[in-house]
N, C-alpha and C. Protein backbone atom coordinates (compact mmCIF):
# COMPACT_ATOMS: atom_id res chain seq x y z
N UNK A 1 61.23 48.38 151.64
CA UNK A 1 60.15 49.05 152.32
C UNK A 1 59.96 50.45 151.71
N UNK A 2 58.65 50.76 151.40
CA UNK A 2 58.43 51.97 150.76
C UNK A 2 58.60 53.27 152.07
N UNK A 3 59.12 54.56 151.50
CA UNK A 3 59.78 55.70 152.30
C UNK A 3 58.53 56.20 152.13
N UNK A 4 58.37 57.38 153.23
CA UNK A 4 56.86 58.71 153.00
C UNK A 4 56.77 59.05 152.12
N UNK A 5 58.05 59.34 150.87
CA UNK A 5 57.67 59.97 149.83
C UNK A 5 56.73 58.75 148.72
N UNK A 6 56.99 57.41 148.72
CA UNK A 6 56.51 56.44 148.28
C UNK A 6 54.96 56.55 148.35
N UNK A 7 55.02 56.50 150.27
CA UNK A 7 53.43 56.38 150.05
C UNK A 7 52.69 57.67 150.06
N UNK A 8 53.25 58.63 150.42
CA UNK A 8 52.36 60.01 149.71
C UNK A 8 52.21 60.38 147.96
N UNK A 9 52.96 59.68 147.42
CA UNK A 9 52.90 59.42 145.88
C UNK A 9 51.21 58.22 145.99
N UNK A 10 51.57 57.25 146.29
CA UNK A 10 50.86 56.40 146.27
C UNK A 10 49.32 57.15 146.50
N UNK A 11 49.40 57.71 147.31
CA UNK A 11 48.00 58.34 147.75
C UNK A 11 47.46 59.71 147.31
N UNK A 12 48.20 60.30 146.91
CA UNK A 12 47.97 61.20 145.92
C UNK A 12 47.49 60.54 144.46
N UNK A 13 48.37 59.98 144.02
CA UNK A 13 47.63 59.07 142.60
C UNK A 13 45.79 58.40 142.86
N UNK A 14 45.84 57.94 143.99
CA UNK A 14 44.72 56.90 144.52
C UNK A 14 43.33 58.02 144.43
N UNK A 15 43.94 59.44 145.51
CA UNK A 15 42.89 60.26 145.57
C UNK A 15 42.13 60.95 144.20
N UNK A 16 43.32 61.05 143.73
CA UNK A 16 43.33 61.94 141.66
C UNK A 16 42.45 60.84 141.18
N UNK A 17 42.37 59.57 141.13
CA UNK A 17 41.50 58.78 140.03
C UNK A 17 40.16 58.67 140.80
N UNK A 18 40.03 59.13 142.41
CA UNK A 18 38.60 58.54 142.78
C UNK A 18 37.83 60.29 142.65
N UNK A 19 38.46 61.23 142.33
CA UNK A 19 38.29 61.85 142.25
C UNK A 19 37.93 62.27 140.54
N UNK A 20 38.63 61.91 139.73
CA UNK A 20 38.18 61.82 138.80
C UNK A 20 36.88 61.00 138.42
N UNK A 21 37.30 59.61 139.24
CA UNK A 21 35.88 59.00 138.64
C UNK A 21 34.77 59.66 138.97
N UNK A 22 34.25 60.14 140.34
CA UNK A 22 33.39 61.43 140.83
C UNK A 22 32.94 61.97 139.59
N UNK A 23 33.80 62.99 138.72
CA UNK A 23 33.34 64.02 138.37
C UNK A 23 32.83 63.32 137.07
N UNK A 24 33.33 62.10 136.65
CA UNK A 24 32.68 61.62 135.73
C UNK A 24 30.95 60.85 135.76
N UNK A 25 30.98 60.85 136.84
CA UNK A 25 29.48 59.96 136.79
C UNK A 25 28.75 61.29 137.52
N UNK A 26 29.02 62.53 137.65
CA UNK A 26 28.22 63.49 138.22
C UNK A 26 27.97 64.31 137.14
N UNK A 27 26.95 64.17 136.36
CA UNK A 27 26.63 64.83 135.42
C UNK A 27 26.95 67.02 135.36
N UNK A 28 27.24 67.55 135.08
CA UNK A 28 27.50 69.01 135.16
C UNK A 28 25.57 69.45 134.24
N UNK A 29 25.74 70.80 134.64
CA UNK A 29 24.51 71.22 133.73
C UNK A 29 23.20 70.80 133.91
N UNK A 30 22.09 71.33 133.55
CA UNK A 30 21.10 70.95 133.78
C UNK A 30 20.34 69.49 133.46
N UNK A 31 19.61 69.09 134.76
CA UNK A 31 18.91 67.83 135.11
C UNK A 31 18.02 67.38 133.19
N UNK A 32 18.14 65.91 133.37
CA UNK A 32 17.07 65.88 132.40
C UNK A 32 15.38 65.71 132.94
N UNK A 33 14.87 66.06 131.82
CA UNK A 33 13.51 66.50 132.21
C UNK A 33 12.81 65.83 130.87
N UNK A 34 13.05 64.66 130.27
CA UNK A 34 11.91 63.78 129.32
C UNK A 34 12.11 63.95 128.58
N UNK A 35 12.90 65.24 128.24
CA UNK A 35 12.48 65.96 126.40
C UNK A 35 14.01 66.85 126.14
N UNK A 36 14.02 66.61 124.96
CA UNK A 36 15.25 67.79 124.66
C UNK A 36 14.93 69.00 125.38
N UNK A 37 15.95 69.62 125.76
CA UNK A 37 16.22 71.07 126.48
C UNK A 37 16.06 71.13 125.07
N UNK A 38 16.72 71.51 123.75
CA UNK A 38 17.05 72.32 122.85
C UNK A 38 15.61 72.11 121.97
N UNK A 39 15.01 71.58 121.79
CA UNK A 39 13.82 71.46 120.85
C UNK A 39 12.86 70.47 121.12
N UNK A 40 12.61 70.26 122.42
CA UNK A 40 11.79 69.80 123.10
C UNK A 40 11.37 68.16 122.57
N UNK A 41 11.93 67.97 122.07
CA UNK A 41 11.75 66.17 121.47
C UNK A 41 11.95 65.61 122.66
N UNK A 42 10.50 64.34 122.56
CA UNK A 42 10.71 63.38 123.71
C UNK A 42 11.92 62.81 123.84
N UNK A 43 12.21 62.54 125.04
CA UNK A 43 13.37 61.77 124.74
C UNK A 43 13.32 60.47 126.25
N UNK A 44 14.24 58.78 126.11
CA UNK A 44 14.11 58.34 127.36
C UNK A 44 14.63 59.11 128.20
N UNK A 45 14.02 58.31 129.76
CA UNK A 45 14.55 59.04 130.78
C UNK A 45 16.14 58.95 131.08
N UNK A 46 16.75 60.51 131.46
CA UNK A 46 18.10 60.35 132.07
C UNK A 46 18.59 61.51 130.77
N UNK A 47 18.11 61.66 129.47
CA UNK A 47 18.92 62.28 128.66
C UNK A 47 18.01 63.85 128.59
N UNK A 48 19.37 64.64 127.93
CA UNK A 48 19.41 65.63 127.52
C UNK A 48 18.97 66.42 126.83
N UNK A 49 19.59 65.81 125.83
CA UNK A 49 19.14 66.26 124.22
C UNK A 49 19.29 64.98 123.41
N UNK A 50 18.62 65.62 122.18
CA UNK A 50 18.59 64.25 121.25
C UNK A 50 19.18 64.48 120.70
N UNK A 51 20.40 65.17 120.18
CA UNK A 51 21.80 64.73 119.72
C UNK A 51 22.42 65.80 119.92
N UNK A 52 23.93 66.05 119.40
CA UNK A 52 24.97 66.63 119.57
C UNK A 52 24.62 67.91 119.55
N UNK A 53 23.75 68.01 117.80
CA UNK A 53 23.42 69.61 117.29
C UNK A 53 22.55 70.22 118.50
N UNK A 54 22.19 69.38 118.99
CA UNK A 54 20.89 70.14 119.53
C UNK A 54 21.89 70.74 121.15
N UNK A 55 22.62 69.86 121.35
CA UNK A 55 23.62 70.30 122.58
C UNK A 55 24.50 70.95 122.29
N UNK A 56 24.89 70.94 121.98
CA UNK A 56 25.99 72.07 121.21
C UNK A 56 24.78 73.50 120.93
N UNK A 57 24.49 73.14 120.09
CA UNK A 57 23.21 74.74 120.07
C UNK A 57 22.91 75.39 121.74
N UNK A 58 22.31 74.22 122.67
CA UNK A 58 21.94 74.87 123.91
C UNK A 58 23.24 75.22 124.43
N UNK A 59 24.49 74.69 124.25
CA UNK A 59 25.34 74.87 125.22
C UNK A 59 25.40 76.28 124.89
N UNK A 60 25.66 76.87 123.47
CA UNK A 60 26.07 78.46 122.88
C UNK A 60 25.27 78.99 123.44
N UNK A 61 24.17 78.98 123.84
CA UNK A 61 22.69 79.84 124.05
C UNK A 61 22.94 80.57 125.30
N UNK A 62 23.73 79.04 126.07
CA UNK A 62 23.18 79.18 127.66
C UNK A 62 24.97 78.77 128.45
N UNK A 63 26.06 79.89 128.00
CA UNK A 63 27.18 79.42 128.21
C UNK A 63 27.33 79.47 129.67
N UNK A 64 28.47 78.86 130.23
CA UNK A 64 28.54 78.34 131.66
C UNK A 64 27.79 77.38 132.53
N UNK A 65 26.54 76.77 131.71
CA UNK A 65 25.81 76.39 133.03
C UNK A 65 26.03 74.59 132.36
């Protein structure tokens, strides 16, 4: 039979990964809006930028957000 320390392990681990998964599907930074933030290229809906350079460039521009 598992002791308190068992299942407070247990549930600590459980909370850490649903918590992680969270922060992974919650995008950080600004919403997309159709078009590159960094050089305004259309882009489909849901994205950012149209590639790395161009994110990486906005991220330097506009640090913290």
């Amino acid at each position: 039979m598992a002791d308190q320390i068992d299942i407070a392990q247990e549930r600590e681990q459980t909370d850490t990964a649903r918590a992680i998964n969270a922060a992974r599907r919650a995008p950080s930074g600004p919403a997309a809006q159709g078009s590159c933030l960094h050089c305004d290229m259309p882009l489909d809906e849901g994205r950012r930028w149209c590639d790395a350079a161009c994110r990486d460039d906005w991220q330097r521009e506009h640090p913290g957000q």
